[in-house]
Structures are given as C-alpha cells and as structure tokens.
Protein backbone atom coordinates (compact mmCIF):
# COMPACT_ATOMS: atom_id res chain seq x y z
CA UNK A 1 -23.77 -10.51 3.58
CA UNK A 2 -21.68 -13.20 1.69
CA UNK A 3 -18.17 -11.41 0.90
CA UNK A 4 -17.95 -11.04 -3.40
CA UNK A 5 -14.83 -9.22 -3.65
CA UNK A 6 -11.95 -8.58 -2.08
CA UNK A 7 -10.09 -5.22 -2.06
CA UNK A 8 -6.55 -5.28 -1.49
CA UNK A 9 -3.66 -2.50 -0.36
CA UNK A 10 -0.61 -2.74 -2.24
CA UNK A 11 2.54 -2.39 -0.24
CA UNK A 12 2.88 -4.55 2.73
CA UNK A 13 -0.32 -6.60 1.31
CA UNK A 14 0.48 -7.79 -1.93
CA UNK A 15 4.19 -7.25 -1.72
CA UNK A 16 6.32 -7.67 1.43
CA UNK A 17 6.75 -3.50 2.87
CA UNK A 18 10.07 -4.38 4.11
CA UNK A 19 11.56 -6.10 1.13
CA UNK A 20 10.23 -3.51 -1.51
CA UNK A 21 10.49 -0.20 0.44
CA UNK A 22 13.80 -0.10 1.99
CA UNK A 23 15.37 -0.53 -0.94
CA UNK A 24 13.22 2.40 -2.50
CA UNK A 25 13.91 4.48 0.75
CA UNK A 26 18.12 4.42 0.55
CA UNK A 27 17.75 4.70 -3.48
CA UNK A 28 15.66 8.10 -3.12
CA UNK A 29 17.47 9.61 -0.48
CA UNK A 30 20.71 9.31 -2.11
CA UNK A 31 18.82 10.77 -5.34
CA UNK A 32 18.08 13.54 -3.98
CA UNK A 33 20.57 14.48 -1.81
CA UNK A 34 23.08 14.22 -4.96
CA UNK A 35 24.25 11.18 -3.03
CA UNK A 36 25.51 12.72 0.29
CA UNK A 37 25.57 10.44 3.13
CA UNK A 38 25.44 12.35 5.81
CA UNK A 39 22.30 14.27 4.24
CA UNK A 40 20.45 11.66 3.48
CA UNK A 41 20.55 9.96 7.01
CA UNK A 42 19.79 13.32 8.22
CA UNK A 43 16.86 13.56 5.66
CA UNK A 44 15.86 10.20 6.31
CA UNK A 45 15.50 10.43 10.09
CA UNK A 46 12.76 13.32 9.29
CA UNK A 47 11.22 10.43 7.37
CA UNK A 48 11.44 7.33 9.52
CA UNK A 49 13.98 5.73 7.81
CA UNK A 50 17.29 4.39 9.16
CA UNK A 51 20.21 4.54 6.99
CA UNK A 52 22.84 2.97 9.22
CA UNK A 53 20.29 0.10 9.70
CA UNK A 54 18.39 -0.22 6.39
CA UNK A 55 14.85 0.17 8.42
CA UNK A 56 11.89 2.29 9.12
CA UNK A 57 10.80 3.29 12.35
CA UNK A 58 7.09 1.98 12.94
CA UNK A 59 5.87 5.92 12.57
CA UNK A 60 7.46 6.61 9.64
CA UNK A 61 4.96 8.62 7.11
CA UNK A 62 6.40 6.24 4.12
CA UNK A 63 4.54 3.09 5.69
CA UNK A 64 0.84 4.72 5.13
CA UNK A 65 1.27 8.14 3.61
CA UNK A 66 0.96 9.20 -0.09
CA UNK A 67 3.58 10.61 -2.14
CA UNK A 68 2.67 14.34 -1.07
CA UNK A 69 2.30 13.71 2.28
CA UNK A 70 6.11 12.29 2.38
CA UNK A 71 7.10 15.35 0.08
CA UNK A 72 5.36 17.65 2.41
CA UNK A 73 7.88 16.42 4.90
CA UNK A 74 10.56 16.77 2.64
CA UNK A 75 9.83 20.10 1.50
CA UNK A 76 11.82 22.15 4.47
CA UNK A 77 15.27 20.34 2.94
CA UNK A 78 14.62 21.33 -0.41
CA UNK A 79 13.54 24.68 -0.59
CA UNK A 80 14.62 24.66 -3.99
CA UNK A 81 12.35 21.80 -5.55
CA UNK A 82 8.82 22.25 -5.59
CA UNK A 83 6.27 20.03 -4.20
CA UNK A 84 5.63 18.71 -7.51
CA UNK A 85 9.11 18.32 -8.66
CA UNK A 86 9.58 16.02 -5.02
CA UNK A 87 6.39 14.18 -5.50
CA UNK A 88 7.31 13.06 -9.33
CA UNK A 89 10.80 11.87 -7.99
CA UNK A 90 9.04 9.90 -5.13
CA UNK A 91 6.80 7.89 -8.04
CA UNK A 92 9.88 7.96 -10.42
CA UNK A 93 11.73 5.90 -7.79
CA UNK A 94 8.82 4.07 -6.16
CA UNK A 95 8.45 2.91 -9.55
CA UNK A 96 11.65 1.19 -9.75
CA UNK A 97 11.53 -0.24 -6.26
CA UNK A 98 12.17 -4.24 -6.49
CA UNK A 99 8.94 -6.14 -5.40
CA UNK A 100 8.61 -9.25 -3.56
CA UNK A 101 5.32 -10.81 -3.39
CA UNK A 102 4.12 -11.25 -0.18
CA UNK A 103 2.53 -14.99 -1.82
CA UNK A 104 3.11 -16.18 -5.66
CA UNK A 105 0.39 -13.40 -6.31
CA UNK A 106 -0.51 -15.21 -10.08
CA UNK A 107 -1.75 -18.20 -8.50
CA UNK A 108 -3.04 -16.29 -5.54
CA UNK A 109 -5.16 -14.33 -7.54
CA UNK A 110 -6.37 -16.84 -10.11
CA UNK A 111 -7.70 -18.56 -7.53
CA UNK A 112 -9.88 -15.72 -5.72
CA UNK A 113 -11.18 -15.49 -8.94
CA UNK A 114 -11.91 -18.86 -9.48
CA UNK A 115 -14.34 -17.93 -6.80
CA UNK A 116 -15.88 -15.53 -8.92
CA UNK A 117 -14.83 -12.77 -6.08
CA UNK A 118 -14.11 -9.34 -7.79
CA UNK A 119 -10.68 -8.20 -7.10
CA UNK A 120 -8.78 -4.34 -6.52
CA UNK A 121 -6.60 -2.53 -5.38
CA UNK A 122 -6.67 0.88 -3.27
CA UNK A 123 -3.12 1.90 -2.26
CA UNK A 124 -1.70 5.09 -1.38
CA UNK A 125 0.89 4.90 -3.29
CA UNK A 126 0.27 6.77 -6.97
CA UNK A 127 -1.78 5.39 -9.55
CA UNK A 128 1.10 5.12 -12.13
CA UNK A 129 4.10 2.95 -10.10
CA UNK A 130 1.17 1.15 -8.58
CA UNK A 131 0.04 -0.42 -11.98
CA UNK A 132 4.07 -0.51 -12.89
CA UNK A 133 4.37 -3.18 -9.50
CA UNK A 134 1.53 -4.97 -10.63
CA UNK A 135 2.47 -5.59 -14.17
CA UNK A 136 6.13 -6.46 -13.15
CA UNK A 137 4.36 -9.25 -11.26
CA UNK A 138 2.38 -10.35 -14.39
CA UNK A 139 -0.90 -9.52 -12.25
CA UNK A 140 -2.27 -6.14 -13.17
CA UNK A 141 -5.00 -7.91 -15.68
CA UNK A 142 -5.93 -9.79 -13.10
CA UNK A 143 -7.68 -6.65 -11.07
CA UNK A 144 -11.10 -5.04 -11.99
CA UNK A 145 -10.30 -1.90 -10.27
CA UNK A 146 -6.73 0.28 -9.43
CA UNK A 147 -6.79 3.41 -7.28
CA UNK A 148 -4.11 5.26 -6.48
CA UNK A 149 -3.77 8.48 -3.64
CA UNK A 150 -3.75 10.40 -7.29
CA UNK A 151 -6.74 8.59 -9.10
CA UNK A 152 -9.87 10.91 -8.01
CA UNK A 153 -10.97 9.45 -5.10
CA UNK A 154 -9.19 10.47 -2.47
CA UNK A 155 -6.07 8.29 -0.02
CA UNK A 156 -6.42 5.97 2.83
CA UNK A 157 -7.96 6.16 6.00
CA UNK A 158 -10.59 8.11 3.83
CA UNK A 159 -13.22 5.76 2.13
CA UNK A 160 -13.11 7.65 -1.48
CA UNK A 161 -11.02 4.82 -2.81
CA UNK A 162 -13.24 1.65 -1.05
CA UNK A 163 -16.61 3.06 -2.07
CA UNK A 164 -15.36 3.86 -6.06
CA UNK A 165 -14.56 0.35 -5.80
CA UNK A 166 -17.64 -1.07 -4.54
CA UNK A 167 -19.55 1.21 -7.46
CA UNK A 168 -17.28 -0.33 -10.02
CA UNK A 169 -17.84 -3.91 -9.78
CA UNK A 170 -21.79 -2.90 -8.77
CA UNK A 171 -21.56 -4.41 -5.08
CA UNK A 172 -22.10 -3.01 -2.17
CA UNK A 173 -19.76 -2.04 0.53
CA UNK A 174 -20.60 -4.69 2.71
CA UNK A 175 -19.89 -7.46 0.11
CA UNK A 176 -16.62 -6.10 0.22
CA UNK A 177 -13.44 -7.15 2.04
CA UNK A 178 -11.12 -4.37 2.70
CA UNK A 179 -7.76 -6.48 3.34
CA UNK A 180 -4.54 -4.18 4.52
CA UNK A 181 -1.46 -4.39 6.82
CA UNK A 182 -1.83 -0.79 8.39
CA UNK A 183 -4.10 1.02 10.47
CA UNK A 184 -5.36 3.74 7.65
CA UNK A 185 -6.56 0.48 5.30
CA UNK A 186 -8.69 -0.60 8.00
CA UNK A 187 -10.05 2.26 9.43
CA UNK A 188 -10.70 3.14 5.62
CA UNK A 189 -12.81 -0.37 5.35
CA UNK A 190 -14.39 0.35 8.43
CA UNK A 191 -15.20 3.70 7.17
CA UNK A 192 -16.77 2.37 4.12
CA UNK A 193 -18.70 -0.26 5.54
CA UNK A 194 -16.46 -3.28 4.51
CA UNK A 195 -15.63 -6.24 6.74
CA UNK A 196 -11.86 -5.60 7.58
CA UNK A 197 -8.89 -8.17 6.90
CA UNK A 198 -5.43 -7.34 9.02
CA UNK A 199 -2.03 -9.21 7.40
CA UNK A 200 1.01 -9.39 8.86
CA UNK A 201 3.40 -8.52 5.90
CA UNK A 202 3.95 -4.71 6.64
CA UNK A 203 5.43 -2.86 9.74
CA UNK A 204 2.10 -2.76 11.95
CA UNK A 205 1.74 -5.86 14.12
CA UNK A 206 -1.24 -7.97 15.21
CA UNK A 207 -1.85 -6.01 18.77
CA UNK A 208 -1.94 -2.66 16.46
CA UNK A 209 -4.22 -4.02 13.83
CA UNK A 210 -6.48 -6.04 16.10
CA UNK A 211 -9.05 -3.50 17.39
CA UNK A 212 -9.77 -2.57 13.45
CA UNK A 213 -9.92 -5.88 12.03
CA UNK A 214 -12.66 -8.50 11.79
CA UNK A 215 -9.80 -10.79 11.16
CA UNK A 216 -5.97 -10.69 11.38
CA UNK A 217 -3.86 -13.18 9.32
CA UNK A 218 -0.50 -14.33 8.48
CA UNK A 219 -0.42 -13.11 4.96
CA UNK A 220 -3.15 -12.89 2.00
CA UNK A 221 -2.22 -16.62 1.35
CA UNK A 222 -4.59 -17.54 4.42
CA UNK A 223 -7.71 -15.66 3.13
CA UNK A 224 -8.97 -18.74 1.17
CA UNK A 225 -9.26 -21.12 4.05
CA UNK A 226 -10.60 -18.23 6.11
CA UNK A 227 -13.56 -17.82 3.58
CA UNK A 228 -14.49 -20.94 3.55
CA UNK A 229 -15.21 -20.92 7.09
C-alpha cells in the first residue's frame, strides 16, 4: 500500500530528546525535592538521570514511559504526595520544558502536507503539554490527530494510540507510517500494522532500532526523499 499519512512521536522525533528533556529532568527534580541537591541526584539515579552530568542513562523510564509510569517510580520518595499529585507536577513541568525542533518543523510539515499525507501525533507524554510543545512551535494546527498516554487510547508499545489514528483520518493501518526514535514507537507500529520509520534524534541508536524498523534515518528531515523512492 502507498503510505497516506504519517504518524509521528513527539519527543526525540519532532523535538531533539536531549535538548528538551534534560532540561525538564534537573528542573523537576529540584521541584520536588524543595531544591535539595543531594536528593535530587539521589532521586534522579532511580530515574535514569544524571545530575552531575546533565544526562540520562539509555534505560531511563523518562525516554519511553508516560507520566505515571515515571511517578510510579517516584512514588517510594514521596510517600507523602499521591500518584496524582506527582503525575500533575510531571505535566506541569514537562509543559515548560524548552523545545528544540529536531528540523524547522513549520516547513517540515507544510510540506508532508503538500503531499496530501495526513499527519499525527501519538506520544507518551500527556495530552495537555503535548499540544502546549506543539503550539509553542506554531505547528499544532498543522496535525489532524493528537494522542497523549492520557487521551483514551492507551501509551506506547500498545497500538491504542496508532489504530485511533488510522480511524480518524479513515485510512488504514497499513497506509500509515509509524515514525519514532525508541523501541516502544516501533514495536507500537509494528503492532498496529504500520510500516515503521526509526530517527536518530532520541537516546536509542541505529543497532537498537534496526530490527523494528522498515527504515532508520537521520532525522524526520530525510523522510521526503525516502518517499519518493
């Protein structure tokens, strides 16, 4: 089948992971350890995330797990905050997370669609910072579709999110890309049905993405020329 539309993850996709979420990951941790230092690298560890070094570890359950997933983790330092209470500070500060775009993402975008390809996004990340990322980037218009873990259809590697999109823009799964920069995107495209498109602007690298990918590219700059061949 001819791909019609292209389904995107968010972070490490259409924004550089590194750039975006390390500065989210020291900004949180000193939130909500009342700005100890000593606490949060201790808290961070349990996370993946360096404080001495300003990095994640490739496991960490930021790269590819949903807010309540990282606040289940969470939960044994806090005993005082519920999971709720964690999970709303996550998005609050996810939300306010600087984003650089893995391409110009306006021009990106306008182009796909030039193509008449239908365009979403399925992130794991909740629905509400999600949509805050895209319209700081003047692009949220620009999708026919936004999921988030929080949105109804389930979080990545399920295929909740992929198939609501396919239904949405009336397609079906295997007009679909599924284009991601970790393991539980494409497993979720595979999953679905989708063809599967790796990129290299998140933690995972080619050798991990390569047995779940049809393709695996540079960035989401590259899909154009890879379409038209």
């Amino acid at each position: 089948m001819p791909i019609d539309a292209l389904l995107f993850d968010k972070d490490g996709t259409l924004f550089d992971f590194a750039a975006t979420w390390e500065a989210f990951a020291r900004a949180f941790l000193l939130r909500v350890t009342g700005d100890d230092l000593t606490r949060a690298t201790e808290v961070g560890h349990a996370i993946g995330f360096d404080m001495a070094t300003n990095s994640y570890s490739p496991d960490s359950i930021v790269i590819a797990g949903t807010p309540g997933e990282v606040a289940e983790v969470l939960a044994d330092f806090f005993p005082d905050m519920s999971h709720g209470e964690l999970v709303d500070m996550i998005n609050d500060e996810a939300a306010r997370a600087p984003q650089a775009e893995a391409v110009p993402l306006a021009a990106f975008l306008d182009d796909m669609r030039s193509k008449g390809l239908k365009l979403g996004v399925a992130t794991n990340d909740a629905e509400h910072p999600a949509r805050t990322h895209l319209t700081s980037a003047g692009v949220q218009e620009k999708f026919d579709f936004i999921a988030g873990f929080d949105s109804g259809h389930g979080a990545k590697p399920g295929p909740g999110q992929l198939l609501a999109f396919a239904a949405h823009v009336g397609l079906e799964p295997g007009q679909v890309a599924m284009v991601g920069d970790s393991t539980h995107d494409l497993l979720a495209g595979r999953a679905a049905g989708m063809t599967t498109i790796g990129v290299l602007t998140g933690m995972a690298t080619a050798d991990d993405l390569s047995p779940h990918a049809d393709v695996v590219l540079p960035n989401i700059g590259h899909i154009a020329e890879w379409l038209a061949r």
